[in-house]
Protein backbone atom coordinates (compact mmCIF):
# COMPACT_ATOMS: atom_id res chain seq x y z
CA UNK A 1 113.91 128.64 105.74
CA UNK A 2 112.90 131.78 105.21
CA UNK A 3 115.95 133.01 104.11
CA UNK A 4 115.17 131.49 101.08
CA UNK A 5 114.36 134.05 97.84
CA UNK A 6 112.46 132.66 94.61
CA UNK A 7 114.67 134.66 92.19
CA UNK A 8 113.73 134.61 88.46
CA UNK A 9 116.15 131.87 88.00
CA UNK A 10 114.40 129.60 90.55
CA UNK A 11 111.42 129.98 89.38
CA UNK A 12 112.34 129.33 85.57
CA UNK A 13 113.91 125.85 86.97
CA UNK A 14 110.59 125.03 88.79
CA UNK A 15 108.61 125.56 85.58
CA UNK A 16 111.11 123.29 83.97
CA UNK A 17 111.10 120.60 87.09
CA UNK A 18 107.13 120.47 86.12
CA UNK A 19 107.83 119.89 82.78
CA UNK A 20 110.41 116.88 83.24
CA UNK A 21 107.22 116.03 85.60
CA UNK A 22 105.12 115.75 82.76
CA UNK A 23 107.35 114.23 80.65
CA UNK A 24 107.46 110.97 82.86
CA UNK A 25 103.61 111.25 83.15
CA UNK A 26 103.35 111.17 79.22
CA UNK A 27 105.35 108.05 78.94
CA UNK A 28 103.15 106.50 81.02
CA UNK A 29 99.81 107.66 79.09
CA UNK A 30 101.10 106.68 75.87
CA UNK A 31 100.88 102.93 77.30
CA UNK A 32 98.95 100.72 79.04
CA UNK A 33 99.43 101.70 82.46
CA UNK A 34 98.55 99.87 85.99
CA UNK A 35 96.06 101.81 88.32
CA UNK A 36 96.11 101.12 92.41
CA UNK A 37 93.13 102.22 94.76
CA UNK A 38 94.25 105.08 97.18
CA UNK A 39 92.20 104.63 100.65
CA UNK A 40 89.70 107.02 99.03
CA UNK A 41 88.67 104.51 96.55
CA UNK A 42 90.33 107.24 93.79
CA UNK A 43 92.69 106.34 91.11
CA UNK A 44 96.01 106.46 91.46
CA UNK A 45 98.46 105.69 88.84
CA UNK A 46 101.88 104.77 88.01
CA UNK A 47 102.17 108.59 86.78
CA UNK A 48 100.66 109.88 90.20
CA UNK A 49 103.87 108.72 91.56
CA UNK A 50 106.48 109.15 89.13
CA UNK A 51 105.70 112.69 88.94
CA UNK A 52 105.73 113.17 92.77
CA UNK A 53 109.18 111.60 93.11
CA UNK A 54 110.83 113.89 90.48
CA UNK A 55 109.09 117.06 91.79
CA UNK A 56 109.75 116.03 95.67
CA UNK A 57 113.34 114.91 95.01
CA UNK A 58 114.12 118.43 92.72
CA UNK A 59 112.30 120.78 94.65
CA UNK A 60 114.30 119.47 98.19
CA UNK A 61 117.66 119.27 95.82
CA UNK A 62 117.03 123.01 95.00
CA UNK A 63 115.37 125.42 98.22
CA UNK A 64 115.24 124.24 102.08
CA UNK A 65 111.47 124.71 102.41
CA UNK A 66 109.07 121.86 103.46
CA UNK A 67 106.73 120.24 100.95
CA UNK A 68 103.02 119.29 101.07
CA UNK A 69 102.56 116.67 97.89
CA UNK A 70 99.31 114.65 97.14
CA UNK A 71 101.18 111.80 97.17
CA UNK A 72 102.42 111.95 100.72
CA UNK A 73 100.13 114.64 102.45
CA UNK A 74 99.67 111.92 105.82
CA UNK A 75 101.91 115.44 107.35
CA UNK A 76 100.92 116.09 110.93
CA UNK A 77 98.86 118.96 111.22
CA UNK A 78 100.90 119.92 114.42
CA UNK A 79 103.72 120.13 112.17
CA UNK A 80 102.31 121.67 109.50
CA UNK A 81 100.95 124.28 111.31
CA UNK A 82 104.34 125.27 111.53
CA UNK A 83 105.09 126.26 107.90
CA UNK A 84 105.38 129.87 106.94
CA UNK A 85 106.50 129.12 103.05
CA UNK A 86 106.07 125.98 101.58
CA UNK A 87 105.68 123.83 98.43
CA UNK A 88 102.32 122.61 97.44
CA UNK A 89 102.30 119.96 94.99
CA UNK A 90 99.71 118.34 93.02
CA UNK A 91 102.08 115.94 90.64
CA UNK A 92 99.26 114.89 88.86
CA UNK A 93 95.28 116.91 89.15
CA UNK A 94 92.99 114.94 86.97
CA UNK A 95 93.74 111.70 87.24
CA UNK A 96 90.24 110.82 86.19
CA UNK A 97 90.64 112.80 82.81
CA UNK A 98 94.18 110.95 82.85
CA UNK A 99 92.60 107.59 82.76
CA UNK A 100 89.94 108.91 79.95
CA UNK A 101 92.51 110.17 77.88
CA UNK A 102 91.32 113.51 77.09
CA UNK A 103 94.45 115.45 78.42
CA UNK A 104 92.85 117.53 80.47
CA UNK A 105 95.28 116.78 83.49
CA UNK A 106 98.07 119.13 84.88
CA UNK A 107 101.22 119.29 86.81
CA UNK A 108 101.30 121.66 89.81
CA UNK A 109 103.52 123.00 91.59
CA UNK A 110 102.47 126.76 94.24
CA UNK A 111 105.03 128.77 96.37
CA UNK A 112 102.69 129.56 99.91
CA UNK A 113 103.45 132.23 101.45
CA UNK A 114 101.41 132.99 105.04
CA UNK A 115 99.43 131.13 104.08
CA UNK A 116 98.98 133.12 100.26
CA UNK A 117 99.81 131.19 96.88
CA UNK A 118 102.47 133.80 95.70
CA UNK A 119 103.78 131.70 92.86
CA UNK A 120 102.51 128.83 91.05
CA UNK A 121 103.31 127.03 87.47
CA UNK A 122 100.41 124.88 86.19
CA UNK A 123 101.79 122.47 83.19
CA UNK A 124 99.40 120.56 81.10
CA UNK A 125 101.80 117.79 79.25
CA UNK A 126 99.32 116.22 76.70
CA UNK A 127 98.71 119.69 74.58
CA UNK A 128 102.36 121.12 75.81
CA UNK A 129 100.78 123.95 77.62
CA UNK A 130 102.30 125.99 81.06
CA UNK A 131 100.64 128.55 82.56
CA UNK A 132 102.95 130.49 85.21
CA UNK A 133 102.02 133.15 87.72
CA UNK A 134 103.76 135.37 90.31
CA UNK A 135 102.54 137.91 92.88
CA UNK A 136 103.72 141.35 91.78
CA UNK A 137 105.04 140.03 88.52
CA UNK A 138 102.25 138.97 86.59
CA UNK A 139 101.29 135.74 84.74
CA UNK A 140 101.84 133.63 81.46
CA UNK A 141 100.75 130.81 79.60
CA UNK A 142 103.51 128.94 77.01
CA UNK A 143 103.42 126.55 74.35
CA UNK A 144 106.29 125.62 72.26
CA UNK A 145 108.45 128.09 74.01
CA UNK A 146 106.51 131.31 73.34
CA UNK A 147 105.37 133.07 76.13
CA UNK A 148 101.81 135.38 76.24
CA UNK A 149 101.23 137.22 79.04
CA UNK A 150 97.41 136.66 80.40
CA UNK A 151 95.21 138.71 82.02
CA UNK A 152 91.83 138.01 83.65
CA UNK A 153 89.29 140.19 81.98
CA UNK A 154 85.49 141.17 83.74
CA UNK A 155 82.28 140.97 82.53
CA UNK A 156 80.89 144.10 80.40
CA UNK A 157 77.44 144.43 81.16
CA UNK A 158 75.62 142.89 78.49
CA UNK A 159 78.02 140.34 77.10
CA UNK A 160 76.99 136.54 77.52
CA UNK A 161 78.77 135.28 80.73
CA UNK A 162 81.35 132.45 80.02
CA UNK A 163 81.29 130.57 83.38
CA UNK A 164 83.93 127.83 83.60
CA UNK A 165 81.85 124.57 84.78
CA UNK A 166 81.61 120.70 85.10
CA UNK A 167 80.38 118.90 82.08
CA UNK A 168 77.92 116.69 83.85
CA UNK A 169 74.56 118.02 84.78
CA UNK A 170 74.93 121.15 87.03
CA UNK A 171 74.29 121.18 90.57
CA UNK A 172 71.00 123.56 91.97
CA UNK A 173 73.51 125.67 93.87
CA UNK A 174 75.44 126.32 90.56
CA UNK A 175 71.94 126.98 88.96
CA UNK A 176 71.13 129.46 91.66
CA UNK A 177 74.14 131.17 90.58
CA UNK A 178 73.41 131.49 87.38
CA UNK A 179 70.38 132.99 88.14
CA UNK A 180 71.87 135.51 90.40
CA UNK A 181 73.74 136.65 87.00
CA UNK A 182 71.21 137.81 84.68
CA UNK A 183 71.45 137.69 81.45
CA UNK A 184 73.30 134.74 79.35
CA UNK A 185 75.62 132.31 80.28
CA UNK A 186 77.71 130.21 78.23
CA UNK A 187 79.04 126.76 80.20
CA UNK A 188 82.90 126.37 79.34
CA UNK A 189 83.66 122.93 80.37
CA UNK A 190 87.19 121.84 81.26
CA UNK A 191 89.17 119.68 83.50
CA UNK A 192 91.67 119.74 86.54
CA UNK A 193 92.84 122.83 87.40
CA UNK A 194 92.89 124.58 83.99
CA UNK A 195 89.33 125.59 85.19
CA UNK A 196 91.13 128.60 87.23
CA UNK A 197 93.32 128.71 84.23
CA UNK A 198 90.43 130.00 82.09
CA UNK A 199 89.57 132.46 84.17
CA UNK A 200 93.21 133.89 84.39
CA UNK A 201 93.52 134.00 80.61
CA UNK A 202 90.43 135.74 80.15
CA UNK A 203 88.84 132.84 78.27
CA UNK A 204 86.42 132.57 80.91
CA UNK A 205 84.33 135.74 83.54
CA UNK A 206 84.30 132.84 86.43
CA UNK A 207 85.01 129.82 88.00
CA UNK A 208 82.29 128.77 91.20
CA UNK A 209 83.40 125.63 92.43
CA UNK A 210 80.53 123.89 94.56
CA UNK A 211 82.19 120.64 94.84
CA UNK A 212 85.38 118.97 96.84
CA UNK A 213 88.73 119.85 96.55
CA UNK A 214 91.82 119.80 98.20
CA UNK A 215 94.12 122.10 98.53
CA UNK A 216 97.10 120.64 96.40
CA UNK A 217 94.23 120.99 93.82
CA UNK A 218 93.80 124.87 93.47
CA UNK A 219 97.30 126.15 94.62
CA UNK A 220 99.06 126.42 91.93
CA UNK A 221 96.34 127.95 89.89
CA UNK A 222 94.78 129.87 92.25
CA UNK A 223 98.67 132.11 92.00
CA UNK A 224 98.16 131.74 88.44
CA UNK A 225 95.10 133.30 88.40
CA UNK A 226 96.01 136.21 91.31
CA UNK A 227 98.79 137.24 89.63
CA UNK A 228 97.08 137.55 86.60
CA UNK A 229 94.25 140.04 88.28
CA UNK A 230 92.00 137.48 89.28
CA UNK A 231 90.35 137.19 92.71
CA UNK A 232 89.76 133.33 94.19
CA UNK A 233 87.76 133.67 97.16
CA UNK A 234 85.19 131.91 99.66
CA UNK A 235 82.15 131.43 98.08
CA UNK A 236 78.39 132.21 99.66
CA UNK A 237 76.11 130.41 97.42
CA UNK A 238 73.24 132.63 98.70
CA UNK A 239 75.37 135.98 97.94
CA UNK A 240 77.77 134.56 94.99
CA UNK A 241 79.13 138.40 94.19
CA UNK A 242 79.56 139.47 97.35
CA UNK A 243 82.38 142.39 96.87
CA UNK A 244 83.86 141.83 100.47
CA UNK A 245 84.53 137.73 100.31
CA UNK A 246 87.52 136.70 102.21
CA UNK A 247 90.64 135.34 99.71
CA UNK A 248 90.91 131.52 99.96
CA UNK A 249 94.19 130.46 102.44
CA UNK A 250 95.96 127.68 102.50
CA UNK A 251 97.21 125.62 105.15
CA UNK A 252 94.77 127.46 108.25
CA UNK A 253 93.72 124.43 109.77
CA UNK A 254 93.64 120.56 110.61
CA UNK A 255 91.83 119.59 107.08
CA UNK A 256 93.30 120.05 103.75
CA UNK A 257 89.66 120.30 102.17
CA UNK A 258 88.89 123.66 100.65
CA UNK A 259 85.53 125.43 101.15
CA UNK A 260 83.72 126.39 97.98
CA UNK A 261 85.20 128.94 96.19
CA UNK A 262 84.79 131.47 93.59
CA UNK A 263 87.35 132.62 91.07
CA UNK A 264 86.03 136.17 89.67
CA UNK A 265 87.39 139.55 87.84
């Protein structure tokens, strides 16, 4: 296992795994399609699934490394605790949007590394978008087979501050936030995980996330945004700026739920 090297060839073919992902998940979304209750009570689509089989089936067809899916995350945690490098896979984050039919739903697929996203490709199918991002490489978005190289940019003083944000009212601890800021914000709404996206393009100063996720649902991005200069880490509400936050990790403990967290420049 961990003789097992992501070379720049492996790395092209897992961009391109996520995009044959997405391709199955857009024939799906162009019909009518059949949606099942997960024991959550959250959607879960045809799409959900026939993106996880394709990933799960090329990723274990192409490196040696266990994988940690949304689809079938029911992985012991005595097990799991196990892992040094694995594949984290979200096959489909925004399911929700998927059902809306907005587009706003991606593909993910992060490299962890003790316990350290060090390589993640975020694809979003329905506007032909991929953003890729490596540790000590850098990071990428590409549409239509041109590739820009992104970088997360910080606030000047003075400039309005573009935080990335839910569309829905906003929650008092995102509000007490905002205050902390000074000055004038601008709400940039988006979904799934092309919130962290923002961020790493430079679209967007920051990302606080007071809500629930999982960690199949920031992986990927959260290398896209790292390797493109970004910081994602633990969020106090009460201090949202603090300087010395610890960097979110991945697969620490028993529950797969993240604590809040802050992407930043």
């Amino acid at each position: 296992m961990n003789s097992f090297e992501l070379t720049p060839e492996l790395a092209e073919q897992v961009k391109l795994i996520s995009v044959e992902a997405g391709e199955k998940i857009m024939e799906i979304y162009q019909q009518d399609f059949t949606i099942y209750d997960k024991s959550d009570s959250s959607p879960l689509t045809e799409a959900d699934l026939a993106a996880h089989h394709h990933i799960v089936d090329s990723l274990k067809a192409m490196s040696p490394l266990p994988i940690l899916s949304e689809e079938s995350a029911a992985i012991d945690w005595a097990e799991r605790k196990t892992w040094v490098r694995y594949w984290l896979v979200d096959p489909l984050d925004g399911t929700k949007e998927f059902i809306k039919k907005n587009g706003e739903f991606t593909v993910n697929i992060a490299l962890i590394e003790y316990g350290e996203p060090t390589f993640g490709v975020v694809h979003a199918p329905a506007i032909n978008k991929t953003y890729v991002g490596q540790k000590g490489t850098g990071a990428y978005s590409e549409v239509d087979g041109v590739r820009t190289a992104i970088e997360a940019k910080p606030h000047v003083e003075g400039d309005t501050w573009r935080i990335v944000g839910s569309r829905s009212h906003q929650s008092p601890e995102i509000n007490k936030i905002l205050d902390s800021l000074g000055g004038d914000n601008e709400l940039v709404a988006m979904g799934s995980s092309l919130k962290l996206c923002l961020v790493a393009s430079g679209e967007a100063h920051m990302y606080p996330r007071v809500g629930p996720t999982c960690e199949w649902d920031t992986g990927a991005a959260h290398a896209v945004a790292t390797a493109a200069g970004a910081k994602v880490t633990v969020l106090d509400v009460e201090n949202p700026l603090d300087a010395d936050a610890s960097p979110l990790r991945y697969n620490q403990k028993d529950s797969l739920l993240n604590p809040y967290f802050l992407v930043s420049c």
